[in-house]
Protein backbone atom coordinates (compact mmCIF):
# COMPACT_ATOMS: atom_id res chain seq x y z
CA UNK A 1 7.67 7.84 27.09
CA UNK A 2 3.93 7.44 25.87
CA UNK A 3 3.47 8.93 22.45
CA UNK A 4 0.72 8.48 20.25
CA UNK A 5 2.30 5.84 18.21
CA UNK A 6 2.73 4.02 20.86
CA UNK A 7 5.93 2.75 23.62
CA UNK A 8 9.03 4.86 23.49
CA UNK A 9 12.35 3.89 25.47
CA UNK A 10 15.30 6.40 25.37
CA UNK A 11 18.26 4.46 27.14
CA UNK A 12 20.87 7.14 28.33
CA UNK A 13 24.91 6.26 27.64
CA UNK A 14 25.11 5.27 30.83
CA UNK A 15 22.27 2.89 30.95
CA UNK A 16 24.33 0.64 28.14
CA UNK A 17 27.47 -1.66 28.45
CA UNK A 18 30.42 0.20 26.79
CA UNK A 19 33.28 -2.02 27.10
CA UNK A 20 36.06 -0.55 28.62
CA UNK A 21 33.72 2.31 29.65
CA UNK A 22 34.93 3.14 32.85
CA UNK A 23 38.53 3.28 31.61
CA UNK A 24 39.50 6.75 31.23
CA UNK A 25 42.13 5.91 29.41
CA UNK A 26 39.51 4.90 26.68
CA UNK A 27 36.50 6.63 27.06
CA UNK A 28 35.42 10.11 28.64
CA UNK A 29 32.26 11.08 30.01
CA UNK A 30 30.80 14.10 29.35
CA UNK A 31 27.65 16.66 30.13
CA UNK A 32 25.29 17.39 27.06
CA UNK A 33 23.18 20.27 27.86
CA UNK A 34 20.59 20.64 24.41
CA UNK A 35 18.36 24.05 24.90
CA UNK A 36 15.40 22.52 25.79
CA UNK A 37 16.15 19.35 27.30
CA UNK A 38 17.82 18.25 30.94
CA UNK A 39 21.69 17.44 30.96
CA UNK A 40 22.40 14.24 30.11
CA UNK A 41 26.00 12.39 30.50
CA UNK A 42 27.49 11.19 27.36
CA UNK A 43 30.12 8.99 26.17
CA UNK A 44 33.19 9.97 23.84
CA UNK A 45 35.62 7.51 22.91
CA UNK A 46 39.21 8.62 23.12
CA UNK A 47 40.52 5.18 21.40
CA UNK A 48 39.81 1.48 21.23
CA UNK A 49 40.87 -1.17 19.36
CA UNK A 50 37.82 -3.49 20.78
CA UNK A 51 34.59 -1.58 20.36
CA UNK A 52 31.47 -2.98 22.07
CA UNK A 53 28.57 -1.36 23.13
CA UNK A 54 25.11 -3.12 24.41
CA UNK A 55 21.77 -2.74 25.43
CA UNK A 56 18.36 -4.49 26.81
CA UNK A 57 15.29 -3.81 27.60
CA UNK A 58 12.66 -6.06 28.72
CA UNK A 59 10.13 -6.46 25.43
CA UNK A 60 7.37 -7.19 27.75
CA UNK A 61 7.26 -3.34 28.25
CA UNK A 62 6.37 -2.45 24.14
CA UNK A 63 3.36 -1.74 23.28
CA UNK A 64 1.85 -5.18 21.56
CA UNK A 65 1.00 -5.37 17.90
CA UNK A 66 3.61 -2.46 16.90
CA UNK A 67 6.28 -1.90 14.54
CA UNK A 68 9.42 -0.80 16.13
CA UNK A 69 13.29 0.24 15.34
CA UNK A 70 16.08 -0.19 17.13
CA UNK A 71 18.41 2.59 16.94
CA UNK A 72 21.77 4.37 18.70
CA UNK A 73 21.76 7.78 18.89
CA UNK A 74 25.42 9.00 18.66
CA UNK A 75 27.88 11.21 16.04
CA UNK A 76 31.43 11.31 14.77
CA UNK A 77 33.68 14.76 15.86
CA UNK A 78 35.76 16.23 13.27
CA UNK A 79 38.88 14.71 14.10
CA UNK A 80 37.32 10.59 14.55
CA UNK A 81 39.21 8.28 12.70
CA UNK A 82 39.66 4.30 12.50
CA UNK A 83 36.11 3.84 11.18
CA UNK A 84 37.51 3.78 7.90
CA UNK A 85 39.04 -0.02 7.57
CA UNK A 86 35.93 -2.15 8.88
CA UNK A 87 32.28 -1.42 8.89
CA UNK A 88 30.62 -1.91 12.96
CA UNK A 89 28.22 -5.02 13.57
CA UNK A 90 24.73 -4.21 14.49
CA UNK A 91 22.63 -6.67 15.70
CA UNK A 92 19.35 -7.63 17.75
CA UNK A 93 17.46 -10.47 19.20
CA UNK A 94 14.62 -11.08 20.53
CA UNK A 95 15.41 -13.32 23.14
CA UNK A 96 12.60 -15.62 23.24
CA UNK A 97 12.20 -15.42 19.39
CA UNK A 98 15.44 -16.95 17.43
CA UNK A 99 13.89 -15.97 14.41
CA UNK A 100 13.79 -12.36 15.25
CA UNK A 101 17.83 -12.42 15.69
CA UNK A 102 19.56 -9.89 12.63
CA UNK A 103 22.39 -8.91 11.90
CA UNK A 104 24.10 -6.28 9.92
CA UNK A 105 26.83 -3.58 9.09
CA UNK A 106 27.62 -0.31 8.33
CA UNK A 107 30.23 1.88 7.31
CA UNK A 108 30.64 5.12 10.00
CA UNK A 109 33.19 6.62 8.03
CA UNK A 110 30.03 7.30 5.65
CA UNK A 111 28.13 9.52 8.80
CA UNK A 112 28.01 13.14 8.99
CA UNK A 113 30.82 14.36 11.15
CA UNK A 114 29.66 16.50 14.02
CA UNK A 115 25.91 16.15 13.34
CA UNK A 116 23.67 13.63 16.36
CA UNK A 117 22.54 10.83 14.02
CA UNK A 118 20.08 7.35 14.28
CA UNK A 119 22.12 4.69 13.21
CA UNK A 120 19.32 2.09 12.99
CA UNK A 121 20.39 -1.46 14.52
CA UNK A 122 16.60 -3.02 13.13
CA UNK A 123 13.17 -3.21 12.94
CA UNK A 124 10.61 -5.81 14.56
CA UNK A 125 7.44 -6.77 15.23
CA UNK A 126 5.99 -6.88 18.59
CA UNK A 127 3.07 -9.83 19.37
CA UNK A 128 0.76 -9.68 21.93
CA UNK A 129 1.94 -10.96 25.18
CA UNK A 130 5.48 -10.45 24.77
CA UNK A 131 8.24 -11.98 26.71
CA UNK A 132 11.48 -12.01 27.22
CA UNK A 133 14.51 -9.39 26.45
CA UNK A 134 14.98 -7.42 23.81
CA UNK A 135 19.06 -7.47 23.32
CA UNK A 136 21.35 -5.05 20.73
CA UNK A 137 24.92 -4.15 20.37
CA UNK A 138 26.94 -2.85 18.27
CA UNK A 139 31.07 -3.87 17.67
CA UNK A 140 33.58 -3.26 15.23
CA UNK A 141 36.97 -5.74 17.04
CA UNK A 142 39.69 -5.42 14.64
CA UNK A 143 42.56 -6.42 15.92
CA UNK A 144 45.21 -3.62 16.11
CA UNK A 145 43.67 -1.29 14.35
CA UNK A 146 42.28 2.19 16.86
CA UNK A 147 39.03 4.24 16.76
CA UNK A 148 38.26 7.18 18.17
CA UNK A 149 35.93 10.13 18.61
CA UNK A 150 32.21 8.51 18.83
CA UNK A 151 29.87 10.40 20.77
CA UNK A 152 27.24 7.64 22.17
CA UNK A 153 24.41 10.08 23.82
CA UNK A 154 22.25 6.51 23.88
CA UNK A 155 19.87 4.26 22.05
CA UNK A 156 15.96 4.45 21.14
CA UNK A 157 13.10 1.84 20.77
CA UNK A 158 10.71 3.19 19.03
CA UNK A 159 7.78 2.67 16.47
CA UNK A 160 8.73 2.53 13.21
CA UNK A 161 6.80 5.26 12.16
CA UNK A 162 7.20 7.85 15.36
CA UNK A 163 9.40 10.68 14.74
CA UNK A 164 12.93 10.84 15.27
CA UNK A 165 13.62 14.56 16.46
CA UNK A 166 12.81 13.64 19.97
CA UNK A 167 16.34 12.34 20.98
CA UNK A 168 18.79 13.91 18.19
């Protein structure tokens, strides 16, 4: 999507690697139908121990000489618990750029239950004649300890300063 601040990528549940995804023992997809937008499949987490969930896009396709954040789009239901003990890793490289690799954490059990939220992953810098992948994730791998009820509708690449009301 082409908005005035420039490049916008909107990467559907699907189009990420959610680790054990296609277990329905773990995870459930679901239809999200928002008034004035088309369905779209989500992902809900039923329960985990090892929580992974990744995404690419080829930086070539960013508009050069922009600002842009990282983001997941997702929420916690009312009943979601296991967040509580560890904080989730998010991180992203730049894959031909080693110095544009970051990492950090936050706590979920802080989010707003029930309420489609950005949970920023970073921001970067985009040169002119980019190449190469842009790669995030985001994990929390406790051993032993279960999570459940995330909501993942996707993740955005956007410019830093472009709104966020078009995906939430």
């Amino acid at each position: 999507m082409r908005i005035p601040e420039g490049d916008c990528f909107f990467l559907l549940a699907r189009d990420l690697k959610i680790v054990w995804g296609e277990d329905k023992r773990y995870w459930r997809w679901m239809r999200l139908q928002d008034s004035s937008r088309p369905e779209i499949e989500i992902a809900e987490l039923l329960k985990v121990c090892w929580f992974e969930v990744r995404g690419k896009i080829d930086a070539s396709w960013l508009t050069p000489g922009m600002d842009y954040i990282v983001a997941f789009i997702m929420k916690l239901s009312a009943q979601a618990h296991g967040w509580e003990e560890e904080n989730v890793t998010l991180s992203f490289i730049l894959a031909n750029k080693m110095k544009m690799a970051k990492t950090q954490t936050q706590n979920l059990e802080e989010m707003e239950r029930g309420k489609w939220m950005e949970i920023q992953v970073g921001a970067f810098h985009i040169g002119q004649e980019e190449k190469g992948d842009l790669e995030f994730s985001m994990m929390q791998t406790q051993e032993g300890k279960w999570k459940s009820g995330l909501l993942i509708k996707g993740a955005v690449i956007r410019p830093k300063n472009a709104s966020t009301k078009l995906w939430l």
